[in-house]
Protein backbone atom coordinates (compact mmCIF):
# COMPACT_ATOMS: atom_id res chain seq x y z
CA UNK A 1 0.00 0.00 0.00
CA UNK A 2 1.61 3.32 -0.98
CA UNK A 3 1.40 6.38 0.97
CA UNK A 4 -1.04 8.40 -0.76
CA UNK A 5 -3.33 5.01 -0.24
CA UNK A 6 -2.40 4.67 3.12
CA UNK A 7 -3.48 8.61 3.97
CA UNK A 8 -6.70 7.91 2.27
CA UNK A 9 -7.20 5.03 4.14
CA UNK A 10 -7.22 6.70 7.40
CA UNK A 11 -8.91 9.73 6.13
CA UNK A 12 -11.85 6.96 5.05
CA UNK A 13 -11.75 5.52 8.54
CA UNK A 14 -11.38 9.07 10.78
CA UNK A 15 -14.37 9.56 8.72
CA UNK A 16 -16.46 6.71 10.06
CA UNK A 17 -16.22 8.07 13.53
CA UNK A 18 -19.37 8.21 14.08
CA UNK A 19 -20.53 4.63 12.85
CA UNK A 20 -17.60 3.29 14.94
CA UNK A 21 -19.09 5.05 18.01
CA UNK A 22 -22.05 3.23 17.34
CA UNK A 23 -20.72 -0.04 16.41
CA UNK A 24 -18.76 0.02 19.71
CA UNK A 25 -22.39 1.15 21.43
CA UNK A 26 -24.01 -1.73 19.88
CA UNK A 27 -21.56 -4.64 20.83
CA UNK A 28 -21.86 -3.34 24.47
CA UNK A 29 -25.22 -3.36 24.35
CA UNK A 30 -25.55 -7.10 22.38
CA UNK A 31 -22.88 -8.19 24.89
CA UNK A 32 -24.59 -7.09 28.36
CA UNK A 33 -27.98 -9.21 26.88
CA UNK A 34 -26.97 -12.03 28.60
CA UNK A 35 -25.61 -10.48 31.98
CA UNK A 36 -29.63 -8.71 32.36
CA UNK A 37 -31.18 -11.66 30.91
CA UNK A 38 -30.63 -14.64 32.44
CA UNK A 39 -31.61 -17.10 29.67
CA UNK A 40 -29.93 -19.46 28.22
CA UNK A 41 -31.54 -19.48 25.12
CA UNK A 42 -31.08 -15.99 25.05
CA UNK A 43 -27.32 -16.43 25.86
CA UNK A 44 -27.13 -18.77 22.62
CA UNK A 45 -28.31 -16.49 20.78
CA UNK A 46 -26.52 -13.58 21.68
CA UNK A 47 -23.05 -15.64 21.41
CA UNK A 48 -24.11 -16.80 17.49
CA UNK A 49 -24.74 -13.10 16.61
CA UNK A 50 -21.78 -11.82 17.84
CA UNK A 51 -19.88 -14.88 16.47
CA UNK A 52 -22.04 -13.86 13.28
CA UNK A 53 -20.69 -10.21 13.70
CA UNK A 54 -16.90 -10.52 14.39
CA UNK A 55 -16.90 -12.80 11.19
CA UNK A 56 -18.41 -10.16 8.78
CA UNK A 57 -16.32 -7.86 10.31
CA UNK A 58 -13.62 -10.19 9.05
CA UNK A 59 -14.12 -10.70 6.35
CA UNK A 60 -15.13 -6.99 5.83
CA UNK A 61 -11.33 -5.76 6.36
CA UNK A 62 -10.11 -8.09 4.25
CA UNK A 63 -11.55 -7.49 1.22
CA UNK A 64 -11.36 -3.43 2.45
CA UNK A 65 -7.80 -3.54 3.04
CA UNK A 66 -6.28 -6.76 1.71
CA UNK A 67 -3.16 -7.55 3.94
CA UNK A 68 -0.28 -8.93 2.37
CA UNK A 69 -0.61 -11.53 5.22
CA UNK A 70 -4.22 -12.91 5.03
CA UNK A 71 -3.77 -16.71 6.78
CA UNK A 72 -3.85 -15.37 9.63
CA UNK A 73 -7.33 -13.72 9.50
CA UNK A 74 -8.33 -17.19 8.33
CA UNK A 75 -7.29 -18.63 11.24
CA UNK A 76 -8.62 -16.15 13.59
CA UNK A 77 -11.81 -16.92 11.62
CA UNK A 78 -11.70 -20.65 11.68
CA UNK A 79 -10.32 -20.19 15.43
CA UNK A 80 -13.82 -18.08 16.51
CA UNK A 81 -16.11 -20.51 15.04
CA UNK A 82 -14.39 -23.41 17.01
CA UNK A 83 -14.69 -21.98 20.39
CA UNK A 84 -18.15 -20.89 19.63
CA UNK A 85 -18.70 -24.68 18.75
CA UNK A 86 -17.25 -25.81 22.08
CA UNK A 87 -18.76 -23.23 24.58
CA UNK A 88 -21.98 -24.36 22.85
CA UNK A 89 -21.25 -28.17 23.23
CA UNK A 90 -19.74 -27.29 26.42
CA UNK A 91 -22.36 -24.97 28.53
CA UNK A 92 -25.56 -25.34 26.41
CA UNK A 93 -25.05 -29.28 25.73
CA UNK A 94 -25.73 -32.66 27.17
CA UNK A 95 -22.21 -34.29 29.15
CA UNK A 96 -22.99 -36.77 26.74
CA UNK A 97 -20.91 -35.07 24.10
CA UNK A 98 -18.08 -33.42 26.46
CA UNK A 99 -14.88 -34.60 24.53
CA UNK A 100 -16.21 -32.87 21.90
CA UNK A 101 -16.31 -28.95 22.91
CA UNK A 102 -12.54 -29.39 24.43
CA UNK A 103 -11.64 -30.96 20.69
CA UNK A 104 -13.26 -27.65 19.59
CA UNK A 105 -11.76 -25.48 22.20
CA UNK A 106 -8.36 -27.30 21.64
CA UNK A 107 -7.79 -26.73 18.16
CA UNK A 108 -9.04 -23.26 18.62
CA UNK A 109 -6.16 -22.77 20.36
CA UNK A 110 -3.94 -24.46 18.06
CA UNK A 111 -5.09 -21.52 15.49
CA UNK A 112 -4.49 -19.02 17.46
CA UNK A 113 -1.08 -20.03 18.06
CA UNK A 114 -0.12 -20.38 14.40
CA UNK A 115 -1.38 -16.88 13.54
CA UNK A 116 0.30 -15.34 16.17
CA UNK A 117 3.79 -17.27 15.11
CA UNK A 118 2.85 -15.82 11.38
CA UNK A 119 2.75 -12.67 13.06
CA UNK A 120 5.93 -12.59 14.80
CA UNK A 121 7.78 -14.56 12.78
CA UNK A 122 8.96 -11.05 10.80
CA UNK A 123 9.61 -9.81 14.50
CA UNK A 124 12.34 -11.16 15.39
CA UNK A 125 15.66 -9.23 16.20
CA UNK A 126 18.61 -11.01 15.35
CA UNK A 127 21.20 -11.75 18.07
CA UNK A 128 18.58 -10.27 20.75
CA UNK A 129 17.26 -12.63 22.84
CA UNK A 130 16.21 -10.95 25.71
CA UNK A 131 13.04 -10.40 24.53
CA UNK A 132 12.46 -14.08 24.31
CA UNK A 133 13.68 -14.63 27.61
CA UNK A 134 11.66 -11.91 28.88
CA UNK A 135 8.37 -13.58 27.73
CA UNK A 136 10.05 -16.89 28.59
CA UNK A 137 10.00 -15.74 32.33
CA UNK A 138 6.56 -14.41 32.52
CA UNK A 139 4.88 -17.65 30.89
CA UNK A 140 7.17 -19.41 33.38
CA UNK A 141 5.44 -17.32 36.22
CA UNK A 142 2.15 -17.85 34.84
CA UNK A 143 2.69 -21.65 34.46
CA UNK A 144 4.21 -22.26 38.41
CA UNK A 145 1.30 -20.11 39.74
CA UNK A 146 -1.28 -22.15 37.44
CA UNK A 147 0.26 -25.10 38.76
CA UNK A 148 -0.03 -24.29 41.85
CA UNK A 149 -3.72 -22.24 42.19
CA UNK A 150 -5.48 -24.39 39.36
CA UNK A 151 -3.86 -27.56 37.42
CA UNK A 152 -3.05 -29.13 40.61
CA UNK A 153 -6.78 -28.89 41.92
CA UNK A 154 -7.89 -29.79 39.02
CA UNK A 155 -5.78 -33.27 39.10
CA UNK A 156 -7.03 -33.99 42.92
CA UNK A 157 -10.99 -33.41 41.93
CA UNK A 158 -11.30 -34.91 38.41
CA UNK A 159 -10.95 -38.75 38.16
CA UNK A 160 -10.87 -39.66 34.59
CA UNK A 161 -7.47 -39.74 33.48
CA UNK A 162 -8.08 -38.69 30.01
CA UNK A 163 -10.48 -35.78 30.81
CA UNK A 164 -8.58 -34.60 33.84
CA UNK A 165 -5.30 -34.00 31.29
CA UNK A 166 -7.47 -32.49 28.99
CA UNK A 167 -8.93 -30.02 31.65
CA UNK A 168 -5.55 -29.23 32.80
CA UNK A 169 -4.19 -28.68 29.48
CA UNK A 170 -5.99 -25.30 29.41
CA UNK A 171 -3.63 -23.38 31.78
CA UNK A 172 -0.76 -24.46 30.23
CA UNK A 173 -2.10 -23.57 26.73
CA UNK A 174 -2.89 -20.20 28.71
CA UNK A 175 0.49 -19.93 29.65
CA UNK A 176 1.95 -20.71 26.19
CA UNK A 177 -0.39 -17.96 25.09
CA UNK A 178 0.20 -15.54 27.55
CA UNK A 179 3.93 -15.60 26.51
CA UNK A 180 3.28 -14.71 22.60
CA UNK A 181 1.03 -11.90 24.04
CA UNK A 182 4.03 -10.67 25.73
CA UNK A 183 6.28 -11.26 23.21
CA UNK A 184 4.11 -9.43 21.03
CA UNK A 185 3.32 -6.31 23.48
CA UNK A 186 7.06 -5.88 23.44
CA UNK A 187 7.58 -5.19 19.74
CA UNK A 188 4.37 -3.77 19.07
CA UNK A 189 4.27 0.37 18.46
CA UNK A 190 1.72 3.24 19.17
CA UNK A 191 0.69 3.11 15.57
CA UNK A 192 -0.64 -0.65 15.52
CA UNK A 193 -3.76 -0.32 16.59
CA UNK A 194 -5.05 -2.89 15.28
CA UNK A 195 -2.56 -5.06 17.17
CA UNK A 196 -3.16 -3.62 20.27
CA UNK A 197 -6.53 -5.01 19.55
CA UNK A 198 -5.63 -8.36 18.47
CA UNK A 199 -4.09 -8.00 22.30
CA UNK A 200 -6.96 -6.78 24.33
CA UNK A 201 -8.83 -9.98 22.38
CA UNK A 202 -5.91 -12.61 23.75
CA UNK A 203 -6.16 -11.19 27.23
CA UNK A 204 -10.02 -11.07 27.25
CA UNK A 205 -9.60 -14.74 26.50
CA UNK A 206 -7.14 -15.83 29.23
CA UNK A 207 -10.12 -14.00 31.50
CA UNK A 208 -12.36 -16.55 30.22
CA UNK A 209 -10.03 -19.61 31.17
CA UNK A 210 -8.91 -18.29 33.98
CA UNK A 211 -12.54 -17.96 34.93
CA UNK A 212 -13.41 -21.79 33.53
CA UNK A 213 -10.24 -23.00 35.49
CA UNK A 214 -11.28 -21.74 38.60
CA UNK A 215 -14.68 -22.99 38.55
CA UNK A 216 -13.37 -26.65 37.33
CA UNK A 217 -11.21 -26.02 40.17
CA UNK A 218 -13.56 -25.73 42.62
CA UNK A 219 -11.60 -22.59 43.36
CA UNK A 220 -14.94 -20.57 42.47
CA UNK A 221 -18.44 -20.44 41.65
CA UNK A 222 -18.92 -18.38 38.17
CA UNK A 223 -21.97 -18.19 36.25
CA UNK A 224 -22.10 -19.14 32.72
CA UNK A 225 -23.44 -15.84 31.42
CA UNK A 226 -20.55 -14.45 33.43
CA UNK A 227 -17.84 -17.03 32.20
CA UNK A 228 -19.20 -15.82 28.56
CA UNK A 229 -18.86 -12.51 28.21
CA UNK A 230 -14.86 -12.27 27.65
CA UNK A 231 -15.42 -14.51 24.96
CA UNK A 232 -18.06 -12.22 23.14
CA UNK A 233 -15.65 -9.12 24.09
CA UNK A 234 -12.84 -11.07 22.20
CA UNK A 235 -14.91 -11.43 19.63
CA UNK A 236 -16.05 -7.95 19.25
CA UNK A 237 -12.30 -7.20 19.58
CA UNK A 238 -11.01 -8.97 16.63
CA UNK A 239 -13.77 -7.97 14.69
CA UNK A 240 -12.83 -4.07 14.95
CA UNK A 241 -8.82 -4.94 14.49
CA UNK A 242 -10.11 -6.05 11.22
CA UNK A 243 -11.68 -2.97 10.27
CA UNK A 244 -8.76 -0.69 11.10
CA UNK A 245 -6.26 -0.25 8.33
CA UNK A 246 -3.56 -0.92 9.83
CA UNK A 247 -4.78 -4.60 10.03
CA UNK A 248 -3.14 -4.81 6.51
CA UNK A 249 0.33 -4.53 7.81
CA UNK A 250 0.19 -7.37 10.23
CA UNK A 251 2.65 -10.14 9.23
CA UNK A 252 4.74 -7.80 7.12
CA UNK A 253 8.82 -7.66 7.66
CA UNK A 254 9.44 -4.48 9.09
CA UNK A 255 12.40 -3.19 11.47
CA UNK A 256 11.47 -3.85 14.51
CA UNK A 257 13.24 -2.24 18.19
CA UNK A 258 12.46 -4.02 21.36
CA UNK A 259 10.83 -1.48 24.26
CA UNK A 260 9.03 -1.55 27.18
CA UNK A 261 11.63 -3.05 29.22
CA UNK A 262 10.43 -1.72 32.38
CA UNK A 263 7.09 -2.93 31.80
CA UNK A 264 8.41 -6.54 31.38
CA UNK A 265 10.38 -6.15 34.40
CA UNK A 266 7.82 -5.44 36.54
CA UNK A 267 5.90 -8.77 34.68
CA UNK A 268 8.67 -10.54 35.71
CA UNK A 269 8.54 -8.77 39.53
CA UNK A 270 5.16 -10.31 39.80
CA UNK A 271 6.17 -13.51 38.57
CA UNK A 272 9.01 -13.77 41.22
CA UNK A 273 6.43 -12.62 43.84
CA UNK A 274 4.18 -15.36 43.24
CA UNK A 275 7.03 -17.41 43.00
CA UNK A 276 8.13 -16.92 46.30
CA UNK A 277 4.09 -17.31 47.95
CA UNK A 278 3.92 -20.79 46.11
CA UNK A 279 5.96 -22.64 49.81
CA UNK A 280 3.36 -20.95 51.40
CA UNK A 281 0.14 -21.07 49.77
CA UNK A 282 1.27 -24.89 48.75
CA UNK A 283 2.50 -26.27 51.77
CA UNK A 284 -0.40 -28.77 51.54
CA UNK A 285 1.12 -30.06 48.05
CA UNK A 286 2.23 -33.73 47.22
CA UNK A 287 5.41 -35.00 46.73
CA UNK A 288 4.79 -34.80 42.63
CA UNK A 289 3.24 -31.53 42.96
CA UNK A 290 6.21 -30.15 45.27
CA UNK A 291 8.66 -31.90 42.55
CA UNK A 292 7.07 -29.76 39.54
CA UNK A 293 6.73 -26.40 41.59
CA UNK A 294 10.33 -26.91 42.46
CA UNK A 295 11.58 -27.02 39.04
CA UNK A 296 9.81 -24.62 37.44
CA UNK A 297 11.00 -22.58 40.26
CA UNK A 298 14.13 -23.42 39.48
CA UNK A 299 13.88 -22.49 35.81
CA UNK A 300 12.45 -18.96 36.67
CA UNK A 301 15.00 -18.23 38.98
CA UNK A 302 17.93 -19.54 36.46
CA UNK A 303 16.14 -17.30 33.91
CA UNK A 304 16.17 -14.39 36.07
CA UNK A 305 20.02 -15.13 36.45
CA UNK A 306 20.88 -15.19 33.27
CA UNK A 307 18.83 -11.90 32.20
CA UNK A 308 20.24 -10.33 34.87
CA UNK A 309 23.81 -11.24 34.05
CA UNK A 310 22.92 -9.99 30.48
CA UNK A 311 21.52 -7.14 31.75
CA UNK A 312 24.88 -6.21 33.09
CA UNK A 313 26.90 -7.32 30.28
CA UNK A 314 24.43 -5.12 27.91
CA UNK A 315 25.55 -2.13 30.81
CA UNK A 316 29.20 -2.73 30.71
CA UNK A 317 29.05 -2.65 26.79
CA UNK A 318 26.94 0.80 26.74
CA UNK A 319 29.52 1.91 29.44
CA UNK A 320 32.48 1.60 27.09
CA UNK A 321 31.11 2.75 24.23
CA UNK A 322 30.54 5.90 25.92
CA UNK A 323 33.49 6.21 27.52
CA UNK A 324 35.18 5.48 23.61
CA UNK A 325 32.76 8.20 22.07
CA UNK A 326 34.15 10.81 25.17
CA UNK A 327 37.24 10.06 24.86
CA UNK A 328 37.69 9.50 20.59
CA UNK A 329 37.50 11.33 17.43
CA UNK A 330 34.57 9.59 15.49
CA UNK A 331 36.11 10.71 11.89
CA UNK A 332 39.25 9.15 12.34
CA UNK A 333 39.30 6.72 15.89
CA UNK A 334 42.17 8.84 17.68
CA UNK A 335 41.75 10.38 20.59
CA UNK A 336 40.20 13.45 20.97
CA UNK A 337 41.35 16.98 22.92
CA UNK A 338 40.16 16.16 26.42
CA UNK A 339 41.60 12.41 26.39
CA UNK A 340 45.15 13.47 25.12
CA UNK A 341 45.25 16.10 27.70
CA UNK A 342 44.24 13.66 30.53
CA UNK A 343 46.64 10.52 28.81
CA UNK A 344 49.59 10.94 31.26
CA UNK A 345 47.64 10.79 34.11
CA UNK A 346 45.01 8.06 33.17
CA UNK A 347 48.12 5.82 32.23
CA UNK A 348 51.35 7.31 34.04
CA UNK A 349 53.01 4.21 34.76
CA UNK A 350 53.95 4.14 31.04
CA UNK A 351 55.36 7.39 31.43
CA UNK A 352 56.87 7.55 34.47
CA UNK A 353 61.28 8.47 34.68
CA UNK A 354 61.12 8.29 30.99
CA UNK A 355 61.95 11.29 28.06
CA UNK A 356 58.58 12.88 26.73
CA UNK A 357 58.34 14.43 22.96
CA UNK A 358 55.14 15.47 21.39
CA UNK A 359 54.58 16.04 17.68
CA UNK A 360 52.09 17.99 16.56
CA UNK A 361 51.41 17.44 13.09
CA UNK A 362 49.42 19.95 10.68
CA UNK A 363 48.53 19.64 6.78
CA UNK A 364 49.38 22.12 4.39
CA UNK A 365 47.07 22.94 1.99
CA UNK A 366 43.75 21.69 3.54
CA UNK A 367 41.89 24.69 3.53
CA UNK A 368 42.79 25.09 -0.47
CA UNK A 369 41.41 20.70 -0.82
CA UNK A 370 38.32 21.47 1.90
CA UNK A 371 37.06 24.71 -0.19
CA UNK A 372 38.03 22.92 -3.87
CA UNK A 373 36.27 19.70 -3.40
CA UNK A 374 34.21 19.45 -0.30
CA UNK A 375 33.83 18.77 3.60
CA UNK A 376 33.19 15.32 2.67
CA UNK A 377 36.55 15.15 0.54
CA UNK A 378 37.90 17.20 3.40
CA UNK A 379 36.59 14.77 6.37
CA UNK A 380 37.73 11.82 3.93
CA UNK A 381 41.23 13.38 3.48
CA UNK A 382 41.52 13.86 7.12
CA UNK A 383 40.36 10.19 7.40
CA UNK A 384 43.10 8.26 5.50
CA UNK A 385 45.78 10.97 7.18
CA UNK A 386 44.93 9.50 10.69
CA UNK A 387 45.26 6.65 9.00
CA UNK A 388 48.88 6.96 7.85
CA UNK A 389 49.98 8.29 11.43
CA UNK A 390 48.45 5.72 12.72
CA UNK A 391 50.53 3.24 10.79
CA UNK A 392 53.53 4.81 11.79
CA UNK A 393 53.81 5.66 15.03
CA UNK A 394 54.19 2.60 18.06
CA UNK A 395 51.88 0.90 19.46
CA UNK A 396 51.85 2.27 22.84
CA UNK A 397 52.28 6.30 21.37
CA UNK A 398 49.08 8.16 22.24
CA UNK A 399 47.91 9.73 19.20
CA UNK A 400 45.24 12.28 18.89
CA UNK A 401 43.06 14.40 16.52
CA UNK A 402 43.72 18.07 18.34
CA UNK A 403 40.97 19.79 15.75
CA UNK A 404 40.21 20.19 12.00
CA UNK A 405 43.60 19.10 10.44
CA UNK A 406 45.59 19.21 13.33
CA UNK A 407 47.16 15.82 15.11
CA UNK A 408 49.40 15.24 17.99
CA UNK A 409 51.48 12.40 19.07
CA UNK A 410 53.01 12.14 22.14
CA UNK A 411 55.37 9.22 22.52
CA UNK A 412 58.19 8.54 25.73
CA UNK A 413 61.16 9.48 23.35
CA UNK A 414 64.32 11.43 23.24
CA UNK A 415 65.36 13.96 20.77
CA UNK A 416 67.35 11.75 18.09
CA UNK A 417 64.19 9.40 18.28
CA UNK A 418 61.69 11.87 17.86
CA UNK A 419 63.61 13.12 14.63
CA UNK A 420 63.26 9.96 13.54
CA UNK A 421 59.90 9.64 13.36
CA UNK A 422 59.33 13.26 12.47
CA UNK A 423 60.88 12.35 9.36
CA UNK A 424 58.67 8.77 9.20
CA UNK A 425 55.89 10.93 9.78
CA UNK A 426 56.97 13.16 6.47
CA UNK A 427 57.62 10.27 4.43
CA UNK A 428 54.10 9.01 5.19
CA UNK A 429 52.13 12.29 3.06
CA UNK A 430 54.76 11.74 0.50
CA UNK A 431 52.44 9.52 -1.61
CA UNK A 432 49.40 11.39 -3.04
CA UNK A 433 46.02 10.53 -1.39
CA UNK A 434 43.36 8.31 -3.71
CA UNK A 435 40.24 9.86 -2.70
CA UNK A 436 36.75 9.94 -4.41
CA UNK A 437 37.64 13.29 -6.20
CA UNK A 438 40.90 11.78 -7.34
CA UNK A 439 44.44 11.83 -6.36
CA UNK A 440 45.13 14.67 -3.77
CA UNK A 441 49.04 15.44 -2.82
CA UNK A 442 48.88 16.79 0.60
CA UNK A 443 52.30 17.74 2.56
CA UNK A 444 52.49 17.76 6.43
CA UNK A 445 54.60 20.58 8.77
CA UNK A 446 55.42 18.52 12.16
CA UNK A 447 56.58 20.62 15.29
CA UNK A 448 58.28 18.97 18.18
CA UNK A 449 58.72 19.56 21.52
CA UNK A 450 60.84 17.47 24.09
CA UNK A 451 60.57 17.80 27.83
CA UNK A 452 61.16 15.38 30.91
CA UNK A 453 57.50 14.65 32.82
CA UNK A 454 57.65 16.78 36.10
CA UNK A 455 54.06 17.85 36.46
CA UNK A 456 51.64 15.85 34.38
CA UNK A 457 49.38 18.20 33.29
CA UNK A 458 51.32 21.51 33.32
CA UNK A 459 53.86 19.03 31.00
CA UNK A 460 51.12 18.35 28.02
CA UNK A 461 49.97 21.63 27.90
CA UNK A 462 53.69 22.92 27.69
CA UNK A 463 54.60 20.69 25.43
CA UNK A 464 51.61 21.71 23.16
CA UNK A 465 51.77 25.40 23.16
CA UNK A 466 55.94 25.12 22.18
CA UNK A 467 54.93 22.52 19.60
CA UNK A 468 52.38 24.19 18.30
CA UNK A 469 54.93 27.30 17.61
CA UNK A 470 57.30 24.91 16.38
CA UNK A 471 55.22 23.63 13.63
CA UNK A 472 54.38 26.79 12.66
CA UNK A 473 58.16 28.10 11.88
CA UNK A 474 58.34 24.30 9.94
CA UNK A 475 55.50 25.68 8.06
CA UNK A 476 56.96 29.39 7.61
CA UNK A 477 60.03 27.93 6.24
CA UNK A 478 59.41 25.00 4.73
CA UNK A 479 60.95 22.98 6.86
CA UNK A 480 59.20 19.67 6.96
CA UNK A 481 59.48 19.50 10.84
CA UNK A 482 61.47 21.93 13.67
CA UNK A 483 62.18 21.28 17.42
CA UNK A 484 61.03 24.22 20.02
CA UNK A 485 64.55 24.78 21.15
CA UNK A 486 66.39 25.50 18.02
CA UNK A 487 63.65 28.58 17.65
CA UNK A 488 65.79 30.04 20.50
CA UNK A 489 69.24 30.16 17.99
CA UNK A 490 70.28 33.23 16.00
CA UNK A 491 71.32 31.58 12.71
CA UNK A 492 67.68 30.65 12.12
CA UNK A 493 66.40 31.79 8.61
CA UNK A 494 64.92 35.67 8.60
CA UNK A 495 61.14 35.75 8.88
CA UNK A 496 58.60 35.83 12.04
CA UNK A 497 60.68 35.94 15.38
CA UNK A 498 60.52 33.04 17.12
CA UNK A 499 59.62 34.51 20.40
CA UNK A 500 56.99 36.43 18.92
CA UNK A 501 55.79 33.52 17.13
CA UNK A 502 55.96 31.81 20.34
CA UNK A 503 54.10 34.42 22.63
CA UNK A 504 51.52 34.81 20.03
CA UNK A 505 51.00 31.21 19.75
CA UNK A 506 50.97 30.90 23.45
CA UNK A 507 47.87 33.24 23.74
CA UNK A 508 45.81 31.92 21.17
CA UNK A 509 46.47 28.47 22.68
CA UNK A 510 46.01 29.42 26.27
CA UNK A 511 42.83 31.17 25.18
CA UNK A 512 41.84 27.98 23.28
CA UNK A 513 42.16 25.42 26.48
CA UNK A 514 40.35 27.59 28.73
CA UNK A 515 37.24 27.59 26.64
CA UNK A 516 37.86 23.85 26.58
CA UNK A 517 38.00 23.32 30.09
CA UNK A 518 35.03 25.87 30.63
C-alpha cells in the first residue's frame, strides 16, 4: 500500500467516527444481553450473533484492506467458530458429548497459536534474545502459579485420566499464550492499533479460562453468562482490528526495536512474587506436585540469572562505548582533545622516569582541498591521514586528533628518536592521497617539543603550546618538521621571530584550552 493510499485510508476511517461510536455502542449493548437476561436461550443467541458479527467484520477488512498476510485472518476466523462450537457443546449441551467442545476449544487454540507465530515470525531481532527470555520468564510465572492455584486442583478433583489431562491442558495452553502476548506487546508500536486489539482480544480470552479454570477447580463459583462474556468481548475485539487499516500490515517484515523493558520487568517482579508465595500457599502439596513447583521454580530463577547477568553485560558494553565516544575522534578513531590532555595521568606508569616528545602534526594545503572539493573530501582526506599516522607511530604512542587538520602524538622518546619519526611521519604524506575526487598530494609541517614529565598536566599543555609554535616556523620555512629549542638560535632563517611567534602562539592556545576546560 503506498502512501497516498495509506493517507486515504485513514482519512476513510477518521471519517467513520461516528458509525464506529455506534458499532462500539451496539456490541456493548448485544454483549450485556446475557448479563440482564438470564436465559440461556437468550445467551445462545446472543453468542451466534456476535460470532455472526466478528466474522463479517472479518471478512469486511479483508476485502477493504487486503493484507499482504491474510492466513492469519483465516485462522482467527476458523479459530472463533471453534470456540463458539465448544462453549456451545460445552455450557448449552448434554455431558454426553463433552470430549467434543474441548476438541473444539483445543484446536481453537492451536489456530491461534499459528497466527500469532505468522505474526511474529517477521519480529524477530537477530542476536537479541532478551526479549524471548523476557516472555520466557513471565509464561514461566504464569505456568508455576497455574500449577499451583489451578492444574493441581484440578488433578485432585477430576478422576478420569483422560479428561482430567485435557482439563488441565488449558492453563498451560494459557500460559503458552500468555507468553506470545508478551512477546508481542514488546515489539508492538503506538501506531498498531489494530494489534493492540488483536491483544486486548488474547487477554479477554485468558479472563475466560482463567474464569473456567477456577470454577473446574472448585476454586470458584462463576456463572455461565458471566464465564461468557470475555469470549463475546474477544470477539467484538477482533472484529474491529479487522476494520482498522492498519490490520493490513500485520505479518509484514518491518524493522522492529524491542521497548518496554520496564514494563516486562515489573511482569517478571510479579512472577518472582508469586514465585516466592507458592511454599506458602502450597505447603499442603504432594510429593509430585512439590517436585514440579520446584523445578519450574528453578527455571524462573535460572532465567532471572541469566537476564540479569545480560543485563549487566548489555551495561558494561553501553559503558564503554561511551566512555570510547568521550574520549575518541569519530572521523578518524584517535583520541580526541580532552583524552590526550588527561593521557599521562590516566596511564602514568607508562610514562613515568622516561623522556617525553610530542609532535604535533598539521597539513598544508587543507583549507585550499576542503574549499576545492568538499567537507566530505575534506573529512575523507583527514580520514586516510589518521590513517597513515596511525601506521607509523608505536603501538603504545598516544595519538590524537587536536581539531580540524591538526594531530598530535606524544610518545616517551628522546630527541634523536623523535627526529626519527618526524621524518617517518613526512615520508608518510609523501604519496598522493586516492580519494573519491581523485588523487590529492597533501604535505604535512610537524613541530616537536621534548621535555622530561615533572608535572603531568602543566607538561602536556607545555609541550603543546611550544609545539604548536614549532610547527608553525616548519610551516613558515618550509621545513618539513622543527624542534622548540632551536627557535631560540640566532642563525635561524629571517622571517617571524621566534619569540613572537611563540608568545603569540601561546595566547591563542592558552585562550583555546580555557574555553575547553570551561
Amino acid at each position: 500500500m503506498t502512501s497516498s493510499e495509506e493517507q486515504a485510508s485513514d482519512r476513510g476511517y477518521c471519517t467513520g467516527n461516528l458509525w464506529c461510536v455506534a458499532l462500539l455502542g451496539g456490541w456493548t449493548a448485544l454483549i450485556s444481553v446475557p448479563l440482564v437476561f438470564e436465559s440461556r436461550a437468550l445467551a445462545l443467541v446472543t453468542m451466534l450473533a456476535v460470532v455472526a458479527g466478528a466474522l463479517t467484520m472479518i471478512g469486511v477488512g479483508l476485502l477493504r484492506h487486503r493484507p499482504a498476510q491474510p492466513l492469519p485472518w483465516y485462522l482467527l476466523s476458523l479459530s472463533a467458530v471453534l470456540f463458539a462450537l465448544g462453549t456451545m457443546l460445552r455450557d448449552f449441551a448434554d455431558d454426553s458429548i463433552s470430549p467434543l467442545d474441548d476438541i473444539c476449544t483445543l484446536t481453537g487454540y492451536l489456530g491461534i497459536g499459528v497466527a500469532a507465530t505468522l505474526w511474529l515470525r517477521p519480529r524477530q531481532v537477530r542476536g537479541n534474545y532478551d526479549l524471548m527470555l523476557d516472555s520466557a520468564l513471565i509464561g514461566l510465572g504464569a505456568l508455576l502459579a497455574s500449577w499451583t492455584f489451578l492444574i493441581s486442583p484440578i488433578l485432585q478433583t477430576r478422576a478420569t485420566t483422560l479428561t482430567t489431562v485435557v482439563v488441565a491442558s488449558y492453563p498451560i495452553l494459557d500460559a503458552l499464550l500468555l507468553t506470545l502476548v508478551a512477546h508481542s506487546v514488546a515489539t508492538a508500536t503506538r501506531s498498531e492499533t489494530s494489534l493492540r486489539l488483536l491483544h486486548l482480544a488474547m487477554v479477554a480470552v485468558l479472563v475466560g479460562d482463567l474464569g473456567y479454570s477456577l470454577e473446574t477447580a472448585g476454586t470458584a463459583t462463576i456463572g455461565h453468562e458471566v464465564l461468557l462474556t470475555p469470549l463475546l468481548i474477544a470477539y467484538a475485539t477482533v472484529g474491529i482490528a479487522a476494520l482498522h487499516p492498519t490490520m493490513a500490515s500485520l505479518g509484514a517484515p518491518r524493522h522492529i526495536h524491542p521497548h518496554h523493558s520496564r514494563q516486562r520487568a515489573s511482569f517478571i517482579a510479579v512472577a518472582l512474587i508469586v514465585a516466592s508465595l507458592v511454599p506458602v500457599v502450597g505447603s499442603s502439596l504432594g510429593a509430585v506436585d512439590r517436585a514440579v513447583v520446584s523445578s519450574l521454580f528453578a527455571l524462573l530463577l535460572i532465567g532471572v540469572l541469566v537476564r540479569s547477568e545480560r543485563a549487566i553485560q548489555r551495561s558494561s558494553r553501553s559503558e564503554r562505548r561511551a566512555q570510547y565516544q568521550a574520549d575518541h575522534d569519530m572521523l578518524t578513531g584517535l583520541l580526541n582533545r580532552a583524552a590526550l590532555l588527561r593521557a599521562l595521568n590516566r596511564n602514568s606508569a607508562h610514562w613515568r622516569n622516561r623522556p617525553l616528545c610530542l609532535l604535533f602534526i598539521d597539513l598544508d594545503g587543507f583549507k585550499m582541498v576542503n574549499d576545492s572539493y568538499g567537507h566530505a573530501v575534506g573529512d575523507e582526506l583527514i580520514a586516510n591521514a589518521a590513517s597513515r599516522i596511525r601506521r607509523v607511530v608505536r603501538r603504545d604512542d598516544a595519538v590524537a586528533r587536536y581539531g580540524g587538520d591538526e594531530f598530535v602524538v606524544l610518545a616517551p622518546l628522546g630527541k634523536p628518536d623523535a627526529a626519527v619519526l618526524a621524518e617517518r611521519l613526512l615520508g608518510a604524506f609523501v604519496r598522493p592521497f586516492e580519494l573519491s575526487a581523485g588523487e590529492v598530494p597533501i604535505t604535512a609541517s610537524v613541530g616537536i617539543a621534548c621535555d622530561s614529565p615533572r608535572d603531568p598536566e602543566a607538561t602536556v599543555y607545555d609541550l603543546i603550546r611550544d609545539a604548536d609554535s614549532a610547527m608553525y616556523h616548519a610551516k613558515e620555512y618550509s621545513l618539513g618538521y622543527a624542534f622548540h629549542d632551536d627557535l631560540r638560535h640566532p642563525h635561524l632563517p629571517a622571517g617571524r621571530p621566534a619569540a613572537a611567534t611563540s608568545d603569540t602562539e601561546s595566547r591563542t592556545w592558552r585562550s583555546n584550552a580555557e574555553s575547553t576546560a570551561v
